[in-house]
N, C-alpha and C. Protein backbone atom coordinates (compact mmCIF):
# COMPACT_ATOMS: atom_id res chain seq x y z
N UNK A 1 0.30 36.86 9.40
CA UNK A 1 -0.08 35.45 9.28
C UNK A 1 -0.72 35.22 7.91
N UNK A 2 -0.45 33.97 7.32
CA UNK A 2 -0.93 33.53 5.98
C UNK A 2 -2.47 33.66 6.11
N UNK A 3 -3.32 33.90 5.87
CA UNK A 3 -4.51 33.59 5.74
C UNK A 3 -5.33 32.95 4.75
N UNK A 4 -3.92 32.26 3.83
CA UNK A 4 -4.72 31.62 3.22
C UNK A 4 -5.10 30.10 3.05
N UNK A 5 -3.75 29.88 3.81
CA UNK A 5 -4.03 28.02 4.60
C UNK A 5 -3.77 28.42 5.82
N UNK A 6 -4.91 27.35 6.56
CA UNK A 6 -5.75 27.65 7.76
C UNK A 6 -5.52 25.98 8.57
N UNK A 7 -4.03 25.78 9.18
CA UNK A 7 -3.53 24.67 9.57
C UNK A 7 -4.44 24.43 10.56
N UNK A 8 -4.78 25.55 11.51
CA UNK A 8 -5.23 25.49 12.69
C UNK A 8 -6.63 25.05 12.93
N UNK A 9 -7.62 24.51 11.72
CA UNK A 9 -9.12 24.59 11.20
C UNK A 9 -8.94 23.11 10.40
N UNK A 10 -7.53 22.66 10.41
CA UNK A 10 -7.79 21.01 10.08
C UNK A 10 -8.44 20.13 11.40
N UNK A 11 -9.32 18.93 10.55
CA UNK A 11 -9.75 18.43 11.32
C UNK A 11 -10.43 16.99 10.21
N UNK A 12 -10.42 15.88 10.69
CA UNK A 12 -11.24 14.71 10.44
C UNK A 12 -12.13 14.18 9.83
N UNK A 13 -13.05 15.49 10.34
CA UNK A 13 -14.50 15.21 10.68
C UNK A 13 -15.03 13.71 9.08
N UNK A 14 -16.03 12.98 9.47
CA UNK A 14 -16.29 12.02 8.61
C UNK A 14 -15.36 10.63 8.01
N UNK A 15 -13.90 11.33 8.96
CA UNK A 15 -12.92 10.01 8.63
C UNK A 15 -12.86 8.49 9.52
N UNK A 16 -12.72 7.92 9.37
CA UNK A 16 -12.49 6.35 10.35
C UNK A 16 -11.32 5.66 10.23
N UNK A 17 -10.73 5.45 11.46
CA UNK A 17 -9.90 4.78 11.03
C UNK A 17 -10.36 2.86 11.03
N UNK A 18 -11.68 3.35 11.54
CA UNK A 18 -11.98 1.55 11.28
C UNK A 18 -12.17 0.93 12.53
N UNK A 19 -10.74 1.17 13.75
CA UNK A 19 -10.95 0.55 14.68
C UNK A 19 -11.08 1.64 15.86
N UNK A 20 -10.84 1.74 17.53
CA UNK A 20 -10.57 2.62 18.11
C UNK A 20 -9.33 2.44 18.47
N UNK A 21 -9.35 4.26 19.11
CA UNK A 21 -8.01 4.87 19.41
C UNK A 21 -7.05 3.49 20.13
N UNK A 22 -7.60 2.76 21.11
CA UNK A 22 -6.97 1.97 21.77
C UNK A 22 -5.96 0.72 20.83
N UNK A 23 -6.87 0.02 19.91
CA UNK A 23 -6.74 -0.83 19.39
C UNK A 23 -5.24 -0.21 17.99
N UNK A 24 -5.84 1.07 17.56
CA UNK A 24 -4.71 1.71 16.86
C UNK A 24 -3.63 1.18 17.62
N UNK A 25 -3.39 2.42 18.53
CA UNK A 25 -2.03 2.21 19.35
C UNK A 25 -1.49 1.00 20.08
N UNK A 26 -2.38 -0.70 20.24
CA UNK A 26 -2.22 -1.63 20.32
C UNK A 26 -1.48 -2.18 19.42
N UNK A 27 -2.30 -1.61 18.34
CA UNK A 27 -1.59 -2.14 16.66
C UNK A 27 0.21 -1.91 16.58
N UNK A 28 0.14 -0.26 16.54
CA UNK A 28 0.92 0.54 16.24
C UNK A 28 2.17 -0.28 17.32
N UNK A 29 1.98 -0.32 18.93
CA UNK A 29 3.06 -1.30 19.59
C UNK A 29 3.64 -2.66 19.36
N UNK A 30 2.41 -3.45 18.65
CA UNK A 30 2.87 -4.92 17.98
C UNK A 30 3.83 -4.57 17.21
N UNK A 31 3.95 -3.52 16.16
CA UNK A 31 4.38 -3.77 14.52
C UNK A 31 5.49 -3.52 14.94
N UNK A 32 5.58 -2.09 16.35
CA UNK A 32 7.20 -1.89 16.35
C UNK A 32 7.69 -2.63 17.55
N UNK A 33 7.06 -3.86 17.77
CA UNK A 33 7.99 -4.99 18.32
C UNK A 33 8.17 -6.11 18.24
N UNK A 34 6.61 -7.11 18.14
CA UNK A 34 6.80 -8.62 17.97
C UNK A 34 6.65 -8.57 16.63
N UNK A 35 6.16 -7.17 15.43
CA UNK A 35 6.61 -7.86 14.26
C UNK A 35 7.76 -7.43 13.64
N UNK A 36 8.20 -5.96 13.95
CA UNK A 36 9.38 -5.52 13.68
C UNK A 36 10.68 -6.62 13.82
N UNK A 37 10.58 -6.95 14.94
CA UNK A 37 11.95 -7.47 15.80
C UNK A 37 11.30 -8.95 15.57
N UNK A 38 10.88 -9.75 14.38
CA UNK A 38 10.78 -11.07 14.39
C UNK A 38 12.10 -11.25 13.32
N UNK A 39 12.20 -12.54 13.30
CA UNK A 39 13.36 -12.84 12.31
C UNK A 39 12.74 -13.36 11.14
N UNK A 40 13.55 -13.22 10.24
CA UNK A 40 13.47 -13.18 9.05
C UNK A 40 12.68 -13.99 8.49
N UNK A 41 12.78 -15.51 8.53
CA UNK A 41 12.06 -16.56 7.89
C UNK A 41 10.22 -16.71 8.57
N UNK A 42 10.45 -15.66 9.51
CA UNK A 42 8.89 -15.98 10.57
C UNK A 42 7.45 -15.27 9.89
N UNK A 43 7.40 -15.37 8.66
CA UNK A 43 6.92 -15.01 7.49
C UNK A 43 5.29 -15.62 8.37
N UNK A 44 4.65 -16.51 8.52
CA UNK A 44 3.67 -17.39 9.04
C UNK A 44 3.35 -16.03 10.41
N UNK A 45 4.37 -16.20 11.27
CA UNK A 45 4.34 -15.52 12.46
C UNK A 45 3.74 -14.04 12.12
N UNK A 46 4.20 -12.86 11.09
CA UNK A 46 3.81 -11.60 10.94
C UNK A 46 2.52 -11.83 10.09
N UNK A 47 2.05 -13.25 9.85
CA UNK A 47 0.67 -13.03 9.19
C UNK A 47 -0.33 -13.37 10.03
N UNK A 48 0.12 -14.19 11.25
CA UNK A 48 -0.88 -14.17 12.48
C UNK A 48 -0.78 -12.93 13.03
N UNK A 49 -0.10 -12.41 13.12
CA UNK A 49 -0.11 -10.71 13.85
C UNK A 49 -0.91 -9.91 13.07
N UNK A 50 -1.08 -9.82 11.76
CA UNK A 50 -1.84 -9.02 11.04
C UNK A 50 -3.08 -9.33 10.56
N UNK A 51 -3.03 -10.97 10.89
CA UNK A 51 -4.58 -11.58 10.99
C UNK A 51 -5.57 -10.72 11.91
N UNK A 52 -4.30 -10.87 13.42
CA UNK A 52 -5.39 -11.12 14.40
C UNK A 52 -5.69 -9.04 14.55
N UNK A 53 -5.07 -8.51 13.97
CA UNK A 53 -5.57 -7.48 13.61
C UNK A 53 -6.55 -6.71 12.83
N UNK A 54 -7.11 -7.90 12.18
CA UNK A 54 -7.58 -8.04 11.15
C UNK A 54 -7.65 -7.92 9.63
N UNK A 55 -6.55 -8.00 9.28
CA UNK A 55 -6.25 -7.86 7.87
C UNK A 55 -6.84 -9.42 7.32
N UNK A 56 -6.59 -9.41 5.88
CA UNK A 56 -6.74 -10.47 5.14
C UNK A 56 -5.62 -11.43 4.50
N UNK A 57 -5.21 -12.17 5.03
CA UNK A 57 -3.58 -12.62 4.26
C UNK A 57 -3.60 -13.93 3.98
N UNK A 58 -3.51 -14.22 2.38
CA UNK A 58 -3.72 -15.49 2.38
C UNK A 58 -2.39 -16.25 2.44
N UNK A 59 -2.66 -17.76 2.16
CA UNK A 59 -1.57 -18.58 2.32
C UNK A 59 0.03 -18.45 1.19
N UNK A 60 0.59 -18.58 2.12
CA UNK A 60 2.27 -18.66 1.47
C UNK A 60 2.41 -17.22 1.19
N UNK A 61 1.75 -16.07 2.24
CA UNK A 61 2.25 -14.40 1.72
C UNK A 61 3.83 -14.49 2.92
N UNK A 62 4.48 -13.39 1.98
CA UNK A 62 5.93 -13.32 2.69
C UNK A 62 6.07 -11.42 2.92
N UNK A 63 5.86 -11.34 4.14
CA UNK A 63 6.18 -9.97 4.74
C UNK A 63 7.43 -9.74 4.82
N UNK A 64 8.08 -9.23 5.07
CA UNK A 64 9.36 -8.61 5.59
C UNK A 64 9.02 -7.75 7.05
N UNK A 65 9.72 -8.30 7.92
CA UNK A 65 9.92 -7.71 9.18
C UNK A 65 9.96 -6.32 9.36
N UNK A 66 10.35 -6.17 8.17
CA UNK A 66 10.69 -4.33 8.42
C UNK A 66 9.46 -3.40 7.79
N UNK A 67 8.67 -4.00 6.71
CA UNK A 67 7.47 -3.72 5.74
C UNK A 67 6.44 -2.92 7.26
N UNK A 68 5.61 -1.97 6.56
CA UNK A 68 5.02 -0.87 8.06
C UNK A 68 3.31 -1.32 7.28
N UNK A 69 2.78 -1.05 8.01
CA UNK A 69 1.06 -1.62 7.53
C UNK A 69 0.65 -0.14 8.70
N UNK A 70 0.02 0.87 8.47
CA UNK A 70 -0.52 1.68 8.89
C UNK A 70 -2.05 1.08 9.98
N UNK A 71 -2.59 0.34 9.22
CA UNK A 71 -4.53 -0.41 9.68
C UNK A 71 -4.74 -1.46 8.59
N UNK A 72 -4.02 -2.29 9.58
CA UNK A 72 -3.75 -3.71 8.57
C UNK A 72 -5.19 -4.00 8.60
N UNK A 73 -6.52 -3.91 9.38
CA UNK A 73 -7.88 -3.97 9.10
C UNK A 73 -8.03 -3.73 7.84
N UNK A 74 -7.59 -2.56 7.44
CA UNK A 74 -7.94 -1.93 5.59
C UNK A 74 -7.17 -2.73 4.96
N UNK A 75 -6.22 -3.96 4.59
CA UNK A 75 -5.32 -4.56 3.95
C UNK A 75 -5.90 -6.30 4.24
N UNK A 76 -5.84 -5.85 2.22
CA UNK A 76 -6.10 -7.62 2.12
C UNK A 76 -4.90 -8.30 0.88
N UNK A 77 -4.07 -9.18 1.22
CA UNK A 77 -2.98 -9.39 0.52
C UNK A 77 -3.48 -11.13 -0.01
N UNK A 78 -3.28 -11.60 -1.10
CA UNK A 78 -4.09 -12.86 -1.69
C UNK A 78 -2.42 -13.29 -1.71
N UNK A 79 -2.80 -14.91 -1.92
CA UNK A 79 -1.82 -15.89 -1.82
C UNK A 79 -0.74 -15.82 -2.38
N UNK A 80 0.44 -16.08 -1.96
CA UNK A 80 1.81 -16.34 -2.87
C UNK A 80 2.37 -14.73 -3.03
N UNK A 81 2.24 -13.96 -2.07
CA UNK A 81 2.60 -12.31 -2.28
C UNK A 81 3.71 -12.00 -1.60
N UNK A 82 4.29 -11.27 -2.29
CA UNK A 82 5.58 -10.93 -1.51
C UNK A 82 5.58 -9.48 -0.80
N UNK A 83 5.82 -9.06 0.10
CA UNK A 83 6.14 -7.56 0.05
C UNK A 83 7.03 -7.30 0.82
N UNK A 84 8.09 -6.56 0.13
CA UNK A 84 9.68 -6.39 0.59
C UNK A 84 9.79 -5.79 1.84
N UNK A 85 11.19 -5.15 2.39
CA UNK A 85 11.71 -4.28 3.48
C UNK A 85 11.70 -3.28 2.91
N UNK A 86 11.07 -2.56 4.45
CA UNK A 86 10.75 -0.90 4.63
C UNK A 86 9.02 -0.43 3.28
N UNK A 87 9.17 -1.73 2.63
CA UNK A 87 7.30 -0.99 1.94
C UNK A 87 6.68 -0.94 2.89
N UNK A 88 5.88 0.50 2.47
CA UNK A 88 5.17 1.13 3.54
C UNK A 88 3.78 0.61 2.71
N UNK A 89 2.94 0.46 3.63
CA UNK A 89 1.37 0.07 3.10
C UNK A 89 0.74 1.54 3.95
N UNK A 90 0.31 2.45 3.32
CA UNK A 90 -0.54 3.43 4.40
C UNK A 90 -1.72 3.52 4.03
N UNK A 91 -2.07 2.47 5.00
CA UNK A 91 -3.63 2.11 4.83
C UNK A 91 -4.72 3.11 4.98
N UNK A 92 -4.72 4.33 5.12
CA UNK A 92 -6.14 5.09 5.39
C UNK A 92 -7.33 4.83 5.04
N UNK A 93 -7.39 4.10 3.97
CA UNK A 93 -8.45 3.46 2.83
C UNK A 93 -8.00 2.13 2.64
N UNK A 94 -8.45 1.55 1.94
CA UNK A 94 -8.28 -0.01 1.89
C UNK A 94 -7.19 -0.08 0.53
N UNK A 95 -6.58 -0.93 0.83
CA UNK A 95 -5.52 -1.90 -0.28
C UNK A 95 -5.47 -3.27 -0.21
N UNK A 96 -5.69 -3.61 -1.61
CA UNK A 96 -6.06 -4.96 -1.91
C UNK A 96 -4.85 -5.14 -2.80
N UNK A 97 -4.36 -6.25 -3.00
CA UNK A 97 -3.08 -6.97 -3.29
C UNK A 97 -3.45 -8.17 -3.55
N UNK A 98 -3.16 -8.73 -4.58
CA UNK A 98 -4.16 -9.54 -5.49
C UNK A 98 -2.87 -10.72 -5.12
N UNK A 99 -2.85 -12.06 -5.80
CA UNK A 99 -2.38 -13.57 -5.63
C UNK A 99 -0.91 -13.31 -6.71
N UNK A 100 -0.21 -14.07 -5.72
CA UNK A 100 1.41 -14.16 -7.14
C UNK A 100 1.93 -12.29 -7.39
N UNK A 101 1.90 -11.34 -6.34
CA UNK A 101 2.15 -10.06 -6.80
C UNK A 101 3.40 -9.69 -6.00
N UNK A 102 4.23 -8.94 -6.13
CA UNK A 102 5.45 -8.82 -5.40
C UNK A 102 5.38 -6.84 -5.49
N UNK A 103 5.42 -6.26 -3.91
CA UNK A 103 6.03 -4.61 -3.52
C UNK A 103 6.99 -5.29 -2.95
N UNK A 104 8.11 -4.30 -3.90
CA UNK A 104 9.41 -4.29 -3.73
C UNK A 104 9.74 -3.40 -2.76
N UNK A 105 10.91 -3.59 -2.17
CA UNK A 105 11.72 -3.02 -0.84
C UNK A 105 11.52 -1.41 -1.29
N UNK A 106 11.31 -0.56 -0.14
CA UNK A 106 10.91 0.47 -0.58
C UNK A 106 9.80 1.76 -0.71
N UNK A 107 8.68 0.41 -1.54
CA UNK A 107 7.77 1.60 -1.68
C UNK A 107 6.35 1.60 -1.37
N UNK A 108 6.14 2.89 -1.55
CA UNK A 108 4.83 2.86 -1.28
C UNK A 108 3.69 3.67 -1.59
N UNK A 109 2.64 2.08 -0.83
CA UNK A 109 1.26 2.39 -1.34
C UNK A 109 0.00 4.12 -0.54
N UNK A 110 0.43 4.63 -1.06
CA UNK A 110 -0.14 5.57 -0.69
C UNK A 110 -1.79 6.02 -0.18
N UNK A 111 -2.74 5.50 0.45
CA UNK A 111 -4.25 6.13 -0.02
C UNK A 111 -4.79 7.25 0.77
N UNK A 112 -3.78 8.34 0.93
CA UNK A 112 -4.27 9.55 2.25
C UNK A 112 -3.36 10.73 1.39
N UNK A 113 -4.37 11.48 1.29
CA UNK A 113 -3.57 12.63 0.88
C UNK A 113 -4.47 13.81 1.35
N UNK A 114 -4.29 15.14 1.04
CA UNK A 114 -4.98 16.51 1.21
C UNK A 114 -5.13 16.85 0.34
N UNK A 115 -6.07 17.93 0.20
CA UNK A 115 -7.08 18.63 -0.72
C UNK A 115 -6.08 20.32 -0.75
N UNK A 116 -5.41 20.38 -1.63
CA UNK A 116 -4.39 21.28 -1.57
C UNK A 116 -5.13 22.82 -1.90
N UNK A 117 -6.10 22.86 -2.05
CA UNK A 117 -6.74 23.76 -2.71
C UNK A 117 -7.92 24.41 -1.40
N UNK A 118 -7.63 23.68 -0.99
CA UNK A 118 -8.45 23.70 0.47
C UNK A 118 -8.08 24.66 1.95
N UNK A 119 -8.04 25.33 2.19
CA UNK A 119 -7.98 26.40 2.92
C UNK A 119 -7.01 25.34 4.28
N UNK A 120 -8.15 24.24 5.10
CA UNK A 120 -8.07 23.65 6.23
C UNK A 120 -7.49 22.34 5.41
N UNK A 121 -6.83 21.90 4.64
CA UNK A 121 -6.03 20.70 3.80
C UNK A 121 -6.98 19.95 4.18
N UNK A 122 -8.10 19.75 3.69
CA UNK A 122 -9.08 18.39 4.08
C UNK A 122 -7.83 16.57 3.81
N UNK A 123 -8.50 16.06 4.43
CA UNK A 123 -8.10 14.27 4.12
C UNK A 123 -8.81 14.24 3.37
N UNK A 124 -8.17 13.69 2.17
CA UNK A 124 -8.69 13.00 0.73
C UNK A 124 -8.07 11.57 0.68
N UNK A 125 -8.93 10.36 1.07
CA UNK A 125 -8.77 9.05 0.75
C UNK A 125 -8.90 7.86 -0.22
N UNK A 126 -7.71 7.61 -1.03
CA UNK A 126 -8.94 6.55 -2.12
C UNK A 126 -7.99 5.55 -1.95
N UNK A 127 -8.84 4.20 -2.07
CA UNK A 127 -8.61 2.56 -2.11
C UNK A 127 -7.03 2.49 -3.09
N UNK A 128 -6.48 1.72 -3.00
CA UNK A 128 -5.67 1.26 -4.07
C UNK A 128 -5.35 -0.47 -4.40
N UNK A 129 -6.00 -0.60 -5.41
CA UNK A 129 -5.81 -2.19 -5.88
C UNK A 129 -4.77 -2.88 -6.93
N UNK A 130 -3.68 -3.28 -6.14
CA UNK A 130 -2.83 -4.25 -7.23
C UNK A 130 -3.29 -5.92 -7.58
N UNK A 131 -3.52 -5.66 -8.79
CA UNK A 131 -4.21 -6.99 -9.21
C UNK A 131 -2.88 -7.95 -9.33
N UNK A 132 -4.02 -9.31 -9.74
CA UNK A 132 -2.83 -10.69 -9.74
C UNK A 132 -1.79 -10.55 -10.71
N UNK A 133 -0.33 -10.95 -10.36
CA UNK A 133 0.42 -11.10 -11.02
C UNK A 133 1.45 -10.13 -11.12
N UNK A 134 1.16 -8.71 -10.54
CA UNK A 134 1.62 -7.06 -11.10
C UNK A 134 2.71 -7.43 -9.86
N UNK A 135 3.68 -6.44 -10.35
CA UNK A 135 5.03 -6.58 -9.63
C UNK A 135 5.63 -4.52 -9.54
N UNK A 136 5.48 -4.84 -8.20
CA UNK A 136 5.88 -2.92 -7.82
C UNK A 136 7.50 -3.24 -7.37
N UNK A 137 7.63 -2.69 -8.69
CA UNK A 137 9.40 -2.23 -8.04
C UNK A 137 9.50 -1.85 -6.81
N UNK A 138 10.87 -1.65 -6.76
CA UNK A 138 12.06 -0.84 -5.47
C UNK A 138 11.78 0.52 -5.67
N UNK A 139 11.23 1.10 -4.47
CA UNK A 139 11.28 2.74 -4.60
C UNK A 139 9.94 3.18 -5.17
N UNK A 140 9.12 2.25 -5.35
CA UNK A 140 8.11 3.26 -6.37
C UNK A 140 6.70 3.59 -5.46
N UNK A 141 6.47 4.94 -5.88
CA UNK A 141 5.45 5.62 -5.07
C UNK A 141 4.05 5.31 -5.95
N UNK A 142 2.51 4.89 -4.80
CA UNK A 142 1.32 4.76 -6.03
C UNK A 142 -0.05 5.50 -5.08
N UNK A 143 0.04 6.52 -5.48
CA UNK A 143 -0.51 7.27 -5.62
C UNK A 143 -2.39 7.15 -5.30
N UNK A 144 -2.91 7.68 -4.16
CA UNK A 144 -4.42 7.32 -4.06
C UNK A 144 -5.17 7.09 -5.17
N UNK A 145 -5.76 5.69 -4.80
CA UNK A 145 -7.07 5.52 -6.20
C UNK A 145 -6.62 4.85 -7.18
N UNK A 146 -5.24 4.31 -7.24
CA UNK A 146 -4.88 3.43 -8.60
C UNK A 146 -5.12 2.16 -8.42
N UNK A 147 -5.31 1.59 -9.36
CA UNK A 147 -5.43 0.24 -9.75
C UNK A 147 -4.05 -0.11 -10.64
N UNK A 148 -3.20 -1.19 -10.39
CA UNK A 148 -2.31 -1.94 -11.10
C UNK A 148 -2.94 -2.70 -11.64
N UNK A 149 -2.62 -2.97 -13.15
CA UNK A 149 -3.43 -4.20 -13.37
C UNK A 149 -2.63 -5.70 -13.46
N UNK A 150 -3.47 -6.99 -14.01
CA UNK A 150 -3.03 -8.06 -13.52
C UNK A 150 -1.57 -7.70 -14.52
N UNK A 151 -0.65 -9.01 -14.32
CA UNK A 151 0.56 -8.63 -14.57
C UNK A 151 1.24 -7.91 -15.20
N UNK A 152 1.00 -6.84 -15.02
CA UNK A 152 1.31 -5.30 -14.80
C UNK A 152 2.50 -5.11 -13.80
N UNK A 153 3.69 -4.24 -14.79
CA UNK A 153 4.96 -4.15 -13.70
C UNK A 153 5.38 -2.65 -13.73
N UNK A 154 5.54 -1.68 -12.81
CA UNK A 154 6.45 -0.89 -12.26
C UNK A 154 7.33 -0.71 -12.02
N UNK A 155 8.32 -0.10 -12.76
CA UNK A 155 9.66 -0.14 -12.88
C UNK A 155 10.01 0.62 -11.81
N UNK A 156 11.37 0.24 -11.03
CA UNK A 156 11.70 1.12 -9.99
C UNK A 156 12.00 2.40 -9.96
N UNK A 157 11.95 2.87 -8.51
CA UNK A 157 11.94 4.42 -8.77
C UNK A 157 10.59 5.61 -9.75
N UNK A 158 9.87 4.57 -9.43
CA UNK A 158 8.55 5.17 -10.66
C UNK A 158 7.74 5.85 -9.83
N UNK A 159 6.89 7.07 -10.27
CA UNK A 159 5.68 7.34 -9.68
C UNK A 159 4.54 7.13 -10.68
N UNK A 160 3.86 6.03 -9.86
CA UNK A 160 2.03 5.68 -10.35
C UNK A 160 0.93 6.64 -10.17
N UNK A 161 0.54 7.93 -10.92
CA UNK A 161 -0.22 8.64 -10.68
C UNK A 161 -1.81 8.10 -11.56
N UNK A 162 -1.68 7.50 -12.54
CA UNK A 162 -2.71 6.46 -13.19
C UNK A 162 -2.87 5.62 -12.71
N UNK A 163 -4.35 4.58 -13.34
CA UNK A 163 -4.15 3.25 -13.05
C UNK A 163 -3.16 2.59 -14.77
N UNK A 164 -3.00 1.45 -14.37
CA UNK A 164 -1.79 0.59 -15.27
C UNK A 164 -2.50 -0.38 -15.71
N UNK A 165 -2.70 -0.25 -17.36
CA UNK A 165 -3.56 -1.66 -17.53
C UNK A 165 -2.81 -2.94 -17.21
N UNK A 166 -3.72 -3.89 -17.29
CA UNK A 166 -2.71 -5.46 -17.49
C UNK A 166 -1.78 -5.57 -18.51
N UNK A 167 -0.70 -6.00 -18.38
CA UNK A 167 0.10 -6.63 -18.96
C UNK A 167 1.10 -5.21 -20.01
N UNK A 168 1.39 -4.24 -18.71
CA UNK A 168 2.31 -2.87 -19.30
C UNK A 168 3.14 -3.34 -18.31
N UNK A 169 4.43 -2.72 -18.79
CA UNK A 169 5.39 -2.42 -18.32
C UNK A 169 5.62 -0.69 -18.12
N UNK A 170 5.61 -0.18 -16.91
CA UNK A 170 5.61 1.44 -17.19
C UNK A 170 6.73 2.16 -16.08
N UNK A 171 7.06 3.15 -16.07
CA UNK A 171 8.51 3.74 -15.62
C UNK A 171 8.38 5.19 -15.97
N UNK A 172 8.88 5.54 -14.81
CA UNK A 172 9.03 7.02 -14.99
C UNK A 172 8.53 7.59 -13.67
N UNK A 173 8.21 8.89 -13.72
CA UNK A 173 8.22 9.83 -12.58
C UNK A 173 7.62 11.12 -14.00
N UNK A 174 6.25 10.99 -14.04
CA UNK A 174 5.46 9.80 -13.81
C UNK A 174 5.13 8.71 -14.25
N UNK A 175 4.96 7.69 -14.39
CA UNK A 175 5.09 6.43 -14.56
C UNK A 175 4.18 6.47 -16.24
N UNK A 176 4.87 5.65 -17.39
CA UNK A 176 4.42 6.24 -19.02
C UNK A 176 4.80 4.97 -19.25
N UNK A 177 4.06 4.44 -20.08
CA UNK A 177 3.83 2.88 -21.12
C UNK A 177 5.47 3.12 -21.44
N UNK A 178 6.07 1.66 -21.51
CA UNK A 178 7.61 1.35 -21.89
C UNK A 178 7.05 0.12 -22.57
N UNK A 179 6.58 -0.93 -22.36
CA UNK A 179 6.11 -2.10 -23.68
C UNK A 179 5.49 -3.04 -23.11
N UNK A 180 4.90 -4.21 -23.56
CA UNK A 180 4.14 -4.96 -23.05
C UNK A 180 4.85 -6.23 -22.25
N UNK A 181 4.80 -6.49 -20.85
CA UNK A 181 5.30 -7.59 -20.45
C UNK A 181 5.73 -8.97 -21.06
N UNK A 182 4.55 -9.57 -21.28
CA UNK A 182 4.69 -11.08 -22.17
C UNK A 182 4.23 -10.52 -23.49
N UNK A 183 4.48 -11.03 -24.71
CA UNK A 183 4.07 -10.96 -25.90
C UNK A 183 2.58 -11.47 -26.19
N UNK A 184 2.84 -12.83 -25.44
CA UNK A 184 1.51 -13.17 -25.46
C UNK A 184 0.10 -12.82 -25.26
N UNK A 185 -0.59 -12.92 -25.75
CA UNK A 185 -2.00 -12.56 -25.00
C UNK A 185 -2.49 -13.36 -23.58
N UNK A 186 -2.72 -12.45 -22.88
CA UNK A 186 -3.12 -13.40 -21.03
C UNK A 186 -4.71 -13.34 -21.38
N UNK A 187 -5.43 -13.59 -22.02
CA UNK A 187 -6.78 -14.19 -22.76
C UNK A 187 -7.05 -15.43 -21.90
């Protein structure tokens, strides 16, 4: 036997998921039915479901039926936001999603990972904040603890292992400055 990762000695301890076990798996049955299986335009409808779950969703946000929210409690999405089919939000930690921002079909926000160095893989959690304006491609993975900044874009297929100042355009695997969005100054 390996003795040097110790699967059997993982454990929690100090984590939350925020709500209880019950309310999880309450959650977890809504998403894979009255919001999964809503139709398409019922955009209003999957933000009362994730209201009353307690997330934060402001006016005119557009879910996609198929989009997965792990503890929509930890998720606050600001006005006029889009987020495509199949983006995964895995809320372990909180994600904030700023006004006018679009996750593209695809990808996802990551904030749960392990401590690889760690015998028992501890849970390692950090927040992730896409500010106003920033636009996450198709496919792209972001990584615990980043910040997007305001219109700030992610090219598809990218991995976000930084945060992204305002107003980059960046791409890659891992995700590396390609040029500045608007010319202008957002001053």
């Amino acid at each position: 036997m390996n003795n040097l990762i110790r699967l059997d000695l993982y454990n929690q301890e100090g984590y939350s998921r925020g709500r209880s076990g019950i309310t999880v798996l309450l959650w977890w049955f809504v998403q894979g039915t009255l919001f999964r299986f809503s139709l398409q335009p019922m955009y209003r409808w999957r933000g009362w479901l994730l209201k009353l779950f307690g997330a934060d969703i402001g006016k005119g946000v557009k879910i996609r039926p198929t989009a997965k929210i792990t503890y929509p409690w930890k998720v606050k999405v600001g006005e006029h936001t889009w987020i495509g089919d199949n983006a995964e939000l895995y809320s372990l930690d909180a994600i904030t999603i700023g006004h006018h921002c679009v996750v593209s079909q695809n990808s996802y926000l990551c904030t749960g990972s392990h401590q690889a160095d760690d015998p028992t893989f501890s849970l390692v959690v950090k927040p992730i904040r896409i500010e106003d304006g920033a636009w996450i491609a198709s496919d792209v993975f972001v990584y615990p603890g980043v910040t997007i900044g305001p219109m700030a874009v992610v090219a598809a297929r990218s991995t976000v292992l930084h945060d992204i100042p305002a107003n980059e355009v960046q791409a890659g695997t891992p995700a590396k400055y390609v040029k500045q969005r608007f010319e202008a100054s957002l001053d």
